[in-house]
Protein backbone atom coordinates (compact mmCIF):
# COMPACT_ATOMS: atom_id res chain seq x y z
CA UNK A 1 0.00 0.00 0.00
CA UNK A 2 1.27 3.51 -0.98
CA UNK A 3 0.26 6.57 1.23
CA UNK A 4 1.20 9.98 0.69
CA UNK A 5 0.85 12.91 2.73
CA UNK A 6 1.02 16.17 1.73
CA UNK A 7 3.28 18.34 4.79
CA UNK A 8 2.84 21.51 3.15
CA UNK A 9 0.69 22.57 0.08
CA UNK A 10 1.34 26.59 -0.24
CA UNK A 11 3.79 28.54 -3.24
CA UNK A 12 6.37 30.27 -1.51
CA UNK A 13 4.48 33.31 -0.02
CA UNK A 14 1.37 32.44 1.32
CA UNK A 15 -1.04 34.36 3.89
CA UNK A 16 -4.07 31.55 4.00
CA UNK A 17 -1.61 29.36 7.02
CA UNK A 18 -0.49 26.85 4.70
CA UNK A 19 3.26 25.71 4.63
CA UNK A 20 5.91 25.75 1.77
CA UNK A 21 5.23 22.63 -0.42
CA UNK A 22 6.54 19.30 0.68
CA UNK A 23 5.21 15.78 0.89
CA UNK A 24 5.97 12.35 2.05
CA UNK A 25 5.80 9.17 0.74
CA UNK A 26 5.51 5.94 2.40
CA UNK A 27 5.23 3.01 0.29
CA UNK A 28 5.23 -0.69 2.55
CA UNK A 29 7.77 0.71 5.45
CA UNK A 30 9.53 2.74 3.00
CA UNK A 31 9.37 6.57 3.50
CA UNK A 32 10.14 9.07 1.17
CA UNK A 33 10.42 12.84 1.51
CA UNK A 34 10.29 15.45 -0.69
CA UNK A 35 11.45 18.59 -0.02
CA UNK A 36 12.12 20.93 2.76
CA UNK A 37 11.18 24.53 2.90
CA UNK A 38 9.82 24.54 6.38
CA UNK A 39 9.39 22.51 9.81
CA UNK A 40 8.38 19.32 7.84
CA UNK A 41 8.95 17.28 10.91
CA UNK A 42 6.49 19.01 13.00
CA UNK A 43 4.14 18.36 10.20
CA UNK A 44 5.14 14.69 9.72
CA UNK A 45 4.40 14.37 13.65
CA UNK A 46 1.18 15.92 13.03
CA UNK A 47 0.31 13.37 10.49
CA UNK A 48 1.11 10.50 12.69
CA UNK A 49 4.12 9.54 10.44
CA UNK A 50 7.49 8.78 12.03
CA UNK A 51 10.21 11.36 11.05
CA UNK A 52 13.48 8.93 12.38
CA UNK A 53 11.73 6.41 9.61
CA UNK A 54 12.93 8.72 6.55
CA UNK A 55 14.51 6.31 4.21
CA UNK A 56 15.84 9.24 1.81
CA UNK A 57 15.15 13.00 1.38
CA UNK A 58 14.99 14.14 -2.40
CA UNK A 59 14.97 17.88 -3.24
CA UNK A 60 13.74 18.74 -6.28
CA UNK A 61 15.42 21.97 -6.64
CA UNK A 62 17.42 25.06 -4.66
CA UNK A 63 14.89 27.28 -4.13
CA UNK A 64 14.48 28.73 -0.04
CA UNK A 65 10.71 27.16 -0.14
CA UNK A 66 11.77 23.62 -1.05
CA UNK A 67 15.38 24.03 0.87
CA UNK A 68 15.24 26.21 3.99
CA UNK A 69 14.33 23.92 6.24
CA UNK A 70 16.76 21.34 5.45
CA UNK A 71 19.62 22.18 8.75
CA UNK A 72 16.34 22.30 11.11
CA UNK A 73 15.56 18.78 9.23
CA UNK A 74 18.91 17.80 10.15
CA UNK A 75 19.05 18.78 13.49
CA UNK A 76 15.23 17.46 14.61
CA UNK A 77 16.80 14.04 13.83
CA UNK A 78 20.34 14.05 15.34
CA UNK A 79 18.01 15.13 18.54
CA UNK A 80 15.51 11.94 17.83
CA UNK A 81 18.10 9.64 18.22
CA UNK A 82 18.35 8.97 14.24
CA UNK A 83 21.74 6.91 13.94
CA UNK A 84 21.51 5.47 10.20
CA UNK A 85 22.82 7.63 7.54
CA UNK A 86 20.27 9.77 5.35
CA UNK A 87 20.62 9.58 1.71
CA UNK A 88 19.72 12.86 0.18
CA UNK A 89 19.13 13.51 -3.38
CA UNK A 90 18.59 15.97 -5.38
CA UNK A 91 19.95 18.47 -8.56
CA UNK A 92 23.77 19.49 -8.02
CA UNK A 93 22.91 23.23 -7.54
CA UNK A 94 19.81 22.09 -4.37
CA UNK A 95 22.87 19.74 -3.27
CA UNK A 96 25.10 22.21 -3.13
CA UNK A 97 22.63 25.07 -1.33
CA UNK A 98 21.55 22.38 1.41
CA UNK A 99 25.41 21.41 2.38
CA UNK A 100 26.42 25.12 2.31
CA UNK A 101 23.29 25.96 4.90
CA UNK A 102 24.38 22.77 7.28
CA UNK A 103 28.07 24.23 6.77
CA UNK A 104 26.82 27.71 8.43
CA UNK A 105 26.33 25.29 11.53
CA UNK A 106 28.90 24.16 14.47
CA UNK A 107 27.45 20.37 13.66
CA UNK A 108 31.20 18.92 14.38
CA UNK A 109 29.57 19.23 17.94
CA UNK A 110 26.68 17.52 17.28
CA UNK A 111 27.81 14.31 19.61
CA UNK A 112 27.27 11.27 17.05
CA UNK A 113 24.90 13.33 14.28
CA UNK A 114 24.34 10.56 11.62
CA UNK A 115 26.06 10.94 8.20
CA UNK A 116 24.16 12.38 5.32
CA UNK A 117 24.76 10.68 1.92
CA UNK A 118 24.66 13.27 -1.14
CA UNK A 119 23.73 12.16 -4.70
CA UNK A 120 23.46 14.57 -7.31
CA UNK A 121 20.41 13.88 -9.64
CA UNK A 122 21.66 15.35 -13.49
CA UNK A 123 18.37 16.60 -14.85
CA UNK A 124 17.77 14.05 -17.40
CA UNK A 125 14.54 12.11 -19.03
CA UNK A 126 13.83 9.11 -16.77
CA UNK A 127 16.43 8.73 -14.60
CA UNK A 128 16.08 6.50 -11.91
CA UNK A 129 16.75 7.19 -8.10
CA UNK A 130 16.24 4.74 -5.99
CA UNK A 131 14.67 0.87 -6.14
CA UNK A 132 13.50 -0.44 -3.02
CA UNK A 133 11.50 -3.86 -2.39
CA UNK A 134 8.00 -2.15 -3.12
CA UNK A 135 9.22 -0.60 -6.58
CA UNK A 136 11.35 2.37 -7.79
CA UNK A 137 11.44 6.09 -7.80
CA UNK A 138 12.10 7.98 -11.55
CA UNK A 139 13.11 11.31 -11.90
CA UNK A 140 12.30 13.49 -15.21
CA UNK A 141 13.06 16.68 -15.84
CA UNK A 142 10.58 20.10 -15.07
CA UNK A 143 10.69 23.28 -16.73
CA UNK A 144 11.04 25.73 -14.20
CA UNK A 145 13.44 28.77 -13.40
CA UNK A 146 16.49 26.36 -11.95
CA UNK A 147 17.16 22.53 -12.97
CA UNK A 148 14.01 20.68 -11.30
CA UNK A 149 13.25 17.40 -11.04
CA UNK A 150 9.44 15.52 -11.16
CA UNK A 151 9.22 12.43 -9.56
CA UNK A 152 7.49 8.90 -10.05
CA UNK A 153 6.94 6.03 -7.47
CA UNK A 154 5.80 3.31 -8.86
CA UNK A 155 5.25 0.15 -6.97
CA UNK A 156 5.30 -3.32 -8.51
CA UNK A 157 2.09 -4.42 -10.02
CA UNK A 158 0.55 -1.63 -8.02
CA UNK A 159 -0.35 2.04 -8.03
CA UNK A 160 1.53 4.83 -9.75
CA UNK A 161 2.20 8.48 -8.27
CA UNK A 162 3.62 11.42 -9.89
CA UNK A 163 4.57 14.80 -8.59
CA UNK A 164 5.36 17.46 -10.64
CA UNK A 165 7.52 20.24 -8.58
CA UNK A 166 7.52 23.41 -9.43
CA UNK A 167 7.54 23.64 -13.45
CA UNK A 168 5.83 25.39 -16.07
CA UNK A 169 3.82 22.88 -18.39
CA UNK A 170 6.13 20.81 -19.91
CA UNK A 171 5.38 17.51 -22.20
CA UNK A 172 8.41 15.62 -20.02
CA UNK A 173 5.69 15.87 -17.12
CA UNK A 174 3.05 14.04 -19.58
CA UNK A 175 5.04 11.45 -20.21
CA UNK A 176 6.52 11.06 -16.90
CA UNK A 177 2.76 11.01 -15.30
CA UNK A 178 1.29 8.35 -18.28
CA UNK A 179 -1.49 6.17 -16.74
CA UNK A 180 -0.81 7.25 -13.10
CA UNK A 181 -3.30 6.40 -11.09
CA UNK A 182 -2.66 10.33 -8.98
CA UNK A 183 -0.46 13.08 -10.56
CA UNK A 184 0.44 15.92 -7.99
CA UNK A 185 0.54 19.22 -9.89
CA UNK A 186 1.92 22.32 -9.29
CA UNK A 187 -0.89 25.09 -9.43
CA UNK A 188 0.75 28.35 -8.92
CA UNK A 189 -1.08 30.78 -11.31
CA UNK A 190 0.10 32.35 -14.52
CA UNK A 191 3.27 32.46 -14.12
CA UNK A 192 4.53 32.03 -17.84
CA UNK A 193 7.82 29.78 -17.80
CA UNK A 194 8.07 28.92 -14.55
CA UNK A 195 4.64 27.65 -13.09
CA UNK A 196 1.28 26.25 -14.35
CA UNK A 197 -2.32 27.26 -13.79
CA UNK A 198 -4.79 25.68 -13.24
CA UNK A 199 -6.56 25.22 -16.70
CA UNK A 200 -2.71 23.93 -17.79
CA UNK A 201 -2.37 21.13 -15.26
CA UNK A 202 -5.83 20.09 -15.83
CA UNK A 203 -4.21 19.64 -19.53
CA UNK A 204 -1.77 17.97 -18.34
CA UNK A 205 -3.68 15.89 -16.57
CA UNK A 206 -6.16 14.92 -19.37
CA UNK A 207 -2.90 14.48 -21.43
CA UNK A 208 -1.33 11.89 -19.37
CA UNK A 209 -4.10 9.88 -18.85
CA UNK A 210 -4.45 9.71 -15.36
CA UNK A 211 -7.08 8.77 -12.62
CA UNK A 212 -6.72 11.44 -10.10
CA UNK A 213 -5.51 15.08 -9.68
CA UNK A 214 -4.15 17.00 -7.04
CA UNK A 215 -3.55 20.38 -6.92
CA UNK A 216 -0.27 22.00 -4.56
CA UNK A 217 2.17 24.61 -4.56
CA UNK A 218 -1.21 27.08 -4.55
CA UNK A 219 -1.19 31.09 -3.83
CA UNK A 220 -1.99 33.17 -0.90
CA UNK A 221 -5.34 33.73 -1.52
CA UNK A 222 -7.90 31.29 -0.86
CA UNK A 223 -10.73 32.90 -4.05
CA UNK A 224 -8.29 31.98 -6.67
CA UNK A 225 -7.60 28.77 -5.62
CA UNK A 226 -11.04 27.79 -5.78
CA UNK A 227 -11.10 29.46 -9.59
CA UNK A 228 -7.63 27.35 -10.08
CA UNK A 229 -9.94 24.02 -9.25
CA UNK A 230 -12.54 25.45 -11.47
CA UNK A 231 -10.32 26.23 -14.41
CA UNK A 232 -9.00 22.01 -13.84
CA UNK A 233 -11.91 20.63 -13.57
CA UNK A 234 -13.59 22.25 -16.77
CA UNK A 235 -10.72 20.16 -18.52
CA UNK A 236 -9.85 17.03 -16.76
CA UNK A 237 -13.46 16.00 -14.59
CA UNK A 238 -14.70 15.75 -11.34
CA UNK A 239 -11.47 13.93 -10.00
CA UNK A 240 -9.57 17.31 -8.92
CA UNK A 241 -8.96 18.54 -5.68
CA UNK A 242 -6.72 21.57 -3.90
CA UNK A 243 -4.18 19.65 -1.82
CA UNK A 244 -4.60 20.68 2.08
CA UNK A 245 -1.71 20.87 4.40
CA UNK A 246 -2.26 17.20 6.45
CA UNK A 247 -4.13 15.33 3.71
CA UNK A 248 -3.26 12.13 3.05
CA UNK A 249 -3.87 10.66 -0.28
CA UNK A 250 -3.97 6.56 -1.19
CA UNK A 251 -2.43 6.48 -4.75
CA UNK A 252 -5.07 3.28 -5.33
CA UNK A 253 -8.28 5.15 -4.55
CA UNK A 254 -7.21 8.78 -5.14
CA UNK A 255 -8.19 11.11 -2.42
CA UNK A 256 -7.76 9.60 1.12
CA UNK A 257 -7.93 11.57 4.33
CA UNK A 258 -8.02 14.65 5.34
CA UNK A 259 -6.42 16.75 8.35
């Protein structure tokens, strides 16, 4: 079974309460996060999801929103008692932001703080990440303002999830997202280049083929998301909804819980 919860669905200035975009993936015992911005452990906590079970932590790109948070990350653990090392992955430039915030910190005092792993992702079609016993992880490239992955997990002979980061429409998301059972879209506004809209992911959405759309990354004010769901749902169907900080969302049945 494949569970994903969504820590944080804002863009990176938001006034409605709701954090920096992040999410976490936990597939069998395997647990995935994605991105950083902000306290994602506090919201992990609050979604009854163990942070010291983080198998790996993959950035999609440098930005502060999706990277801030990554020393707190860091230091939250070391204090939880995490011993095994934490493979982090990512583009080279969100690689190289994340070590040079840790580096700002005294951690060589951090009695027995865990080692962190780095792997650089190159931007390229379909690369894989990582393979675990429940199925694989496959990166693809976004279009967006800095090199940006999207992400696939895709468990063996079962469901199919695809987030798309931050990126303007792009056809590598389409074919990344083919026949996924949920695709996790960006939903920014009209933000030519660098983000979608709403009437673009639901595009996207009809374009790939798949069951189930969530909206994410969404602005500060609460009347154009609604319009963003409107715009999505005149082009893909009934099946879209505006990710909430907390939800939790089965891959196999599309929307699961809420807060």
């Amino acid at each position: 079974m494949m569970r994903v919860y969504l820590l944080g669905t804002g863009a990176s200035f938001n006034l409605t309460g709701r954090l920096t975009t992040a999410l976490a993936v936990l597939a069998e015992d395997d647990l995935t996060l994605v991105d950083c911005g902000s306290n994602v452990v506090a919201a992990l906590v609050r979604a009854h999801v163990d942070p010291k079970a983080i198998s790996r932590l993959i950035l999609t790109h440098e930005h502060p929103d999706h990277t801030a948070g990554f020393p707190l990350l860091v230091q939250q653990l070391w204090l939880a008692g995490r011993k095994a090392p934490l493979p982090v992955y990512g583009p080279r430039p969100a690689i190289g932001v994340v070590a040079r915030l840790l580096a700002q910190y005294e951690t060589s005092r951090w009695e027995g703080l865990f080692q962190l792993h780095f792997h650089a992702i190159e931007p390229e079609k379909h690369v894989e990440i990582a393979q675990a016993a429940w199925g694989r992880i496959v990166a693809a490239p976004a279009r967006h303002s800095v090199p940006t992955v999207a992400l696939r997990f895709e468990a063996h002979g079962g469901p199919s999830l695809v987030y798309s980061a931050d990126t303007a429409p792009s056809n590598d998301i389409v074919r990344l997202a083919a026949g996924a059972d949920v695709l996790i879209h960006e939903a920014t506004g009209p933000y030519p280049g660098v983000h979608t809209d709403g009437a673009e992911a639901g595009r996207i959405a009809r374009d790939a083929g798949v069951r189930h759309l969530v909206l994410v990354h969404l602005p500060a004010d609460e009347a154009a998301v609604r319009r963003i769901v409107a715009d999505a749902r005149a082009i893909f169907g009934p099946n879209v909804v505006a990710g909430q900080d907390g939800m939790m969302v089965r891959p196999d049945v599309g929307q699961g819980g809420g807060r």
